[in-house]
Protein backbone atom coordinates (compact mmCIF):
# COMPACT_ATOMS: atom_id res chain seq x y z
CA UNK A 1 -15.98 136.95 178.87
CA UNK A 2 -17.04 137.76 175.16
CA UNK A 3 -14.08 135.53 174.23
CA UNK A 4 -15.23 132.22 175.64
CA UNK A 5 -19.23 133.10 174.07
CA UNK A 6 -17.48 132.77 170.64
CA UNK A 7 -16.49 128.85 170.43
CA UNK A 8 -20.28 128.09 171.71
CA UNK A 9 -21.60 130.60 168.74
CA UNK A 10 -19.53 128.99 166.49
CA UNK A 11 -20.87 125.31 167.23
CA UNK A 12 -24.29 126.69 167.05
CA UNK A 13 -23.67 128.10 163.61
CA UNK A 14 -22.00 124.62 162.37
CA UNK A 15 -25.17 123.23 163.70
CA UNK A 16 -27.76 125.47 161.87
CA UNK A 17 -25.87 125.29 158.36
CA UNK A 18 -26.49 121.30 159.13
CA UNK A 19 -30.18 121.25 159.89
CA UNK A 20 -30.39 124.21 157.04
CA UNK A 21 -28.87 121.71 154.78
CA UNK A 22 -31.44 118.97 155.89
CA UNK A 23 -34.26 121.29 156.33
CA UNK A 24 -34.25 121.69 152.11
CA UNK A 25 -34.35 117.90 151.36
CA UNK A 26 -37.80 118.16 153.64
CA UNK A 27 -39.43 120.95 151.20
CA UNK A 28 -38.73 119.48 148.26
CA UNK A 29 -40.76 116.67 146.34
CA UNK A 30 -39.10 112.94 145.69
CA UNK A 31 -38.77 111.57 142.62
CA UNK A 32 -38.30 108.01 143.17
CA UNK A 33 -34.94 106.31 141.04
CA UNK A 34 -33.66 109.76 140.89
CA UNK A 35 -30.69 111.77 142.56
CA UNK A 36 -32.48 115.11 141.75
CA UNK A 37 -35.31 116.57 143.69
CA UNK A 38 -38.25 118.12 142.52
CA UNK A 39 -40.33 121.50 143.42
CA UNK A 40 -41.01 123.19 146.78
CA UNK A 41 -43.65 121.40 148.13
CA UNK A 42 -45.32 121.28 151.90
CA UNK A 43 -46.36 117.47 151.30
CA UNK A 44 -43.75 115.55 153.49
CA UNK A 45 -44.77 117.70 156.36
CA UNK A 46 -48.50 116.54 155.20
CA UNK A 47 -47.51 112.72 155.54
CA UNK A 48 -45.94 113.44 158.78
CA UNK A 49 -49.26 114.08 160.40
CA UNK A 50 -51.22 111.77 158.77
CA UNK A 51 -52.78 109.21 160.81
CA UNK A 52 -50.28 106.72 159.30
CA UNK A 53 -47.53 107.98 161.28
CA UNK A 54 -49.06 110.04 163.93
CA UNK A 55 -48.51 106.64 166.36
CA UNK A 56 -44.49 106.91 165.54
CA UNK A 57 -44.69 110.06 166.42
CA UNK A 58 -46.40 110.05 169.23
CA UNK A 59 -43.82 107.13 170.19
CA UNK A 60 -41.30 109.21 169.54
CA UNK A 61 -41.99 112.03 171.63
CA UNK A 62 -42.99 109.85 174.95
CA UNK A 63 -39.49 107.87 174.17
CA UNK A 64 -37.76 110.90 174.04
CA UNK A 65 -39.50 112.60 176.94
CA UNK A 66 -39.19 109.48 178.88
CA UNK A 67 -35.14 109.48 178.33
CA UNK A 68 -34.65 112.83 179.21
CA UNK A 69 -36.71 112.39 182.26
CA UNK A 70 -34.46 109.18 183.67
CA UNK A 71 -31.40 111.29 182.67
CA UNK A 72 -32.24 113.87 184.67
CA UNK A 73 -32.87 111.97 187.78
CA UNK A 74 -29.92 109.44 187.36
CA UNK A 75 -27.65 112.58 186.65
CA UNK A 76 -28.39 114.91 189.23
CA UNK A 77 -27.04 112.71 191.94
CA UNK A 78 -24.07 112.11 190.57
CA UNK A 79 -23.42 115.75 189.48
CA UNK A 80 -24.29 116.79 193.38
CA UNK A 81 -21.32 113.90 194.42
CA UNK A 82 -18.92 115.52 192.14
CA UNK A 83 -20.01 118.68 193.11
CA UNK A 84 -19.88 118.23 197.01
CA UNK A 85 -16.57 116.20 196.92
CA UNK A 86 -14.59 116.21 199.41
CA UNK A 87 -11.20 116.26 197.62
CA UNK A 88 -9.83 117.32 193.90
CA UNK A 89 -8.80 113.58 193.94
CA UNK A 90 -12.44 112.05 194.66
CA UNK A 91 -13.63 114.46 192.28
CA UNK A 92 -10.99 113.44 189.68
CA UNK A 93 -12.18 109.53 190.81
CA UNK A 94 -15.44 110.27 190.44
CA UNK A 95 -15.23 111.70 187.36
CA UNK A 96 -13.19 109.10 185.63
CA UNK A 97 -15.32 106.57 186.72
CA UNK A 98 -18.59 108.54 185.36
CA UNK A 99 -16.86 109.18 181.93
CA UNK A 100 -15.19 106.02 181.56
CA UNK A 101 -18.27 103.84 179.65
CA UNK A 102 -18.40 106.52 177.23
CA UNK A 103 -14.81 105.18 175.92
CA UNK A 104 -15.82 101.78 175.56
CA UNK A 105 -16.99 100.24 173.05
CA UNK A 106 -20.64 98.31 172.59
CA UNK A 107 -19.58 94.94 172.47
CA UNK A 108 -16.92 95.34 175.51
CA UNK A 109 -19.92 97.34 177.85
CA UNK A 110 -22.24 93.88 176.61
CA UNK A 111 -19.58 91.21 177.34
CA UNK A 112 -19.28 93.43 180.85
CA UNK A 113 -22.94 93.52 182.02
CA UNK A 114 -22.70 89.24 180.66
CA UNK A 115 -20.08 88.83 183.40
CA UNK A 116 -21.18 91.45 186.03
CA UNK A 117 -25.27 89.79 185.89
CA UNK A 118 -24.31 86.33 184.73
CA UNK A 119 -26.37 84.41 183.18
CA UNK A 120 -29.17 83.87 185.05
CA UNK A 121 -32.72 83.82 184.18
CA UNK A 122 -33.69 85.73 187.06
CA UNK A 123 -31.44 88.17 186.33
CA UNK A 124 -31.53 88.47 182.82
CA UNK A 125 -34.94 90.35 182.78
CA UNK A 126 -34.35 91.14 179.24
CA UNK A 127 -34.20 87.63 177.94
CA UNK A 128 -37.32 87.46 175.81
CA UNK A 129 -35.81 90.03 173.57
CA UNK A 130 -34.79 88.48 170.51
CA UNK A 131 -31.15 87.63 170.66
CA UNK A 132 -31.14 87.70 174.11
CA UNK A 133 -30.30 84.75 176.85
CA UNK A 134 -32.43 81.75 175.92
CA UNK A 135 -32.92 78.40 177.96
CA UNK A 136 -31.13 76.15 175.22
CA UNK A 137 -33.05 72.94 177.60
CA UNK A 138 -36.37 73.91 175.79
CA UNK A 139 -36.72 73.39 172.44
CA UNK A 140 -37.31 77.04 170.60
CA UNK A 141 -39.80 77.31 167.96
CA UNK A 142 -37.62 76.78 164.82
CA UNK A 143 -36.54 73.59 166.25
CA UNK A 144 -39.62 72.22 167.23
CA UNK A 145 -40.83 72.60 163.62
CA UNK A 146 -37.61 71.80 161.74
CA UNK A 147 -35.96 68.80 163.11
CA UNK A 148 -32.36 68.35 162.18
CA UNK A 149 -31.94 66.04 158.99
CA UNK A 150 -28.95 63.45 159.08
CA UNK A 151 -25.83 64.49 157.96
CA UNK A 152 -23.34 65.80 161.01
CA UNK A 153 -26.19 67.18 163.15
CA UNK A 154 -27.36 65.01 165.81
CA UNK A 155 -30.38 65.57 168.45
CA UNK A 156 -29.53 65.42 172.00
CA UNK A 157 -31.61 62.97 173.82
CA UNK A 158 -33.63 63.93 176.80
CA UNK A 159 -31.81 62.16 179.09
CA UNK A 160 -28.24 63.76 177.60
CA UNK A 161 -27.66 66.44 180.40
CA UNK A 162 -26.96 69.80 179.06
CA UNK A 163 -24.42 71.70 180.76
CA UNK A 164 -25.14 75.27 181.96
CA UNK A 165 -28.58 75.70 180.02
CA UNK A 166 -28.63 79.08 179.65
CA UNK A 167 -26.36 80.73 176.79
CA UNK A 168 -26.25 84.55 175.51
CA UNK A 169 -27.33 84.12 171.85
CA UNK A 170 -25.71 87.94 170.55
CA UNK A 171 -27.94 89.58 167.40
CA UNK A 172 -26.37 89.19 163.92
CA UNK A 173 -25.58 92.21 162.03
């Protein structure tokens, strides 16, 4: 039994020289256009709770809270289905299909939900975050205000249909 406690004590111990190592750049002072650090100091934990950045904080830890709550309650059902499976091949099948989005990659999982929701403004709850589905049939802001000038660029007219209307617009890196 003492045998399979020693890979989890050795992750652990990977882990704590990491946050060690990270833990001293948080003690000691910045010098700005510099590689090397200054004295101890207790100032960056100071900042931290200043009123500046006590709303990111606070942010933070609801986010964070709030994650690990849905986790929990979209996890335990589908732990107690692989749990109470009938078969080791439902359980395999279950399993494969639970680990499977972790092996693919963003873009594929984006272009997926794009064909499994459509694009649909009903659907598409998410569309008034930037770089998400627009209605290309009304005029956005930056066209409104800066009007194509000659050159290849042409205007559609009003009366031009437009075919679908609603496009996936993906955010620029």
């Amino acid at each position: 039994m003492r045998l399979l406690l020693a890979p989890a004590l050795g992750v652990l111990a990977i882990f704590a020289v990491a946050l060690g190592a990270l833990f001293q750049y948080s003690v000691v002072a910045f010098i700005p256009g510099s590689l090397q650090t200054g004295e101890l100091t207790l100032a960056n934990f100071r900042s931290v709770i200043s009123p500046q950045y006590l709303g990111y904080v606070w942010d933070t830890v609801v986010l964070s809270l709030a994650t690990t709550a849905l986790t929990l309650v979209a996890s335990y059902p589908v732990a107690y289905a692989l749990a109470r499976a009938p078969s080791r091949a439902v359980r395999s099948w279950l399993l494969v299909l639970t680990l499977a989005p972790f092996f693919t990659g963003a873009i594929v999982r984006t272009y997926a939900w794009i064909l499994v929701l459509g694009n649909t403004p009903g659907v598409c709850l998410w569309a008034a975050i930037p770089g998400g589905a627009q209605n290309y049939n009304q005029p956005d802001d930056e066209s409104r205000h800066n009007p194509p000038r000659g050159g290849s660029e042409r205007t559609r007219p009003a009366s031009e249909p437009s075919h679908s209307g609603w496009h996936l617009r993906m955010p620029a890196r």
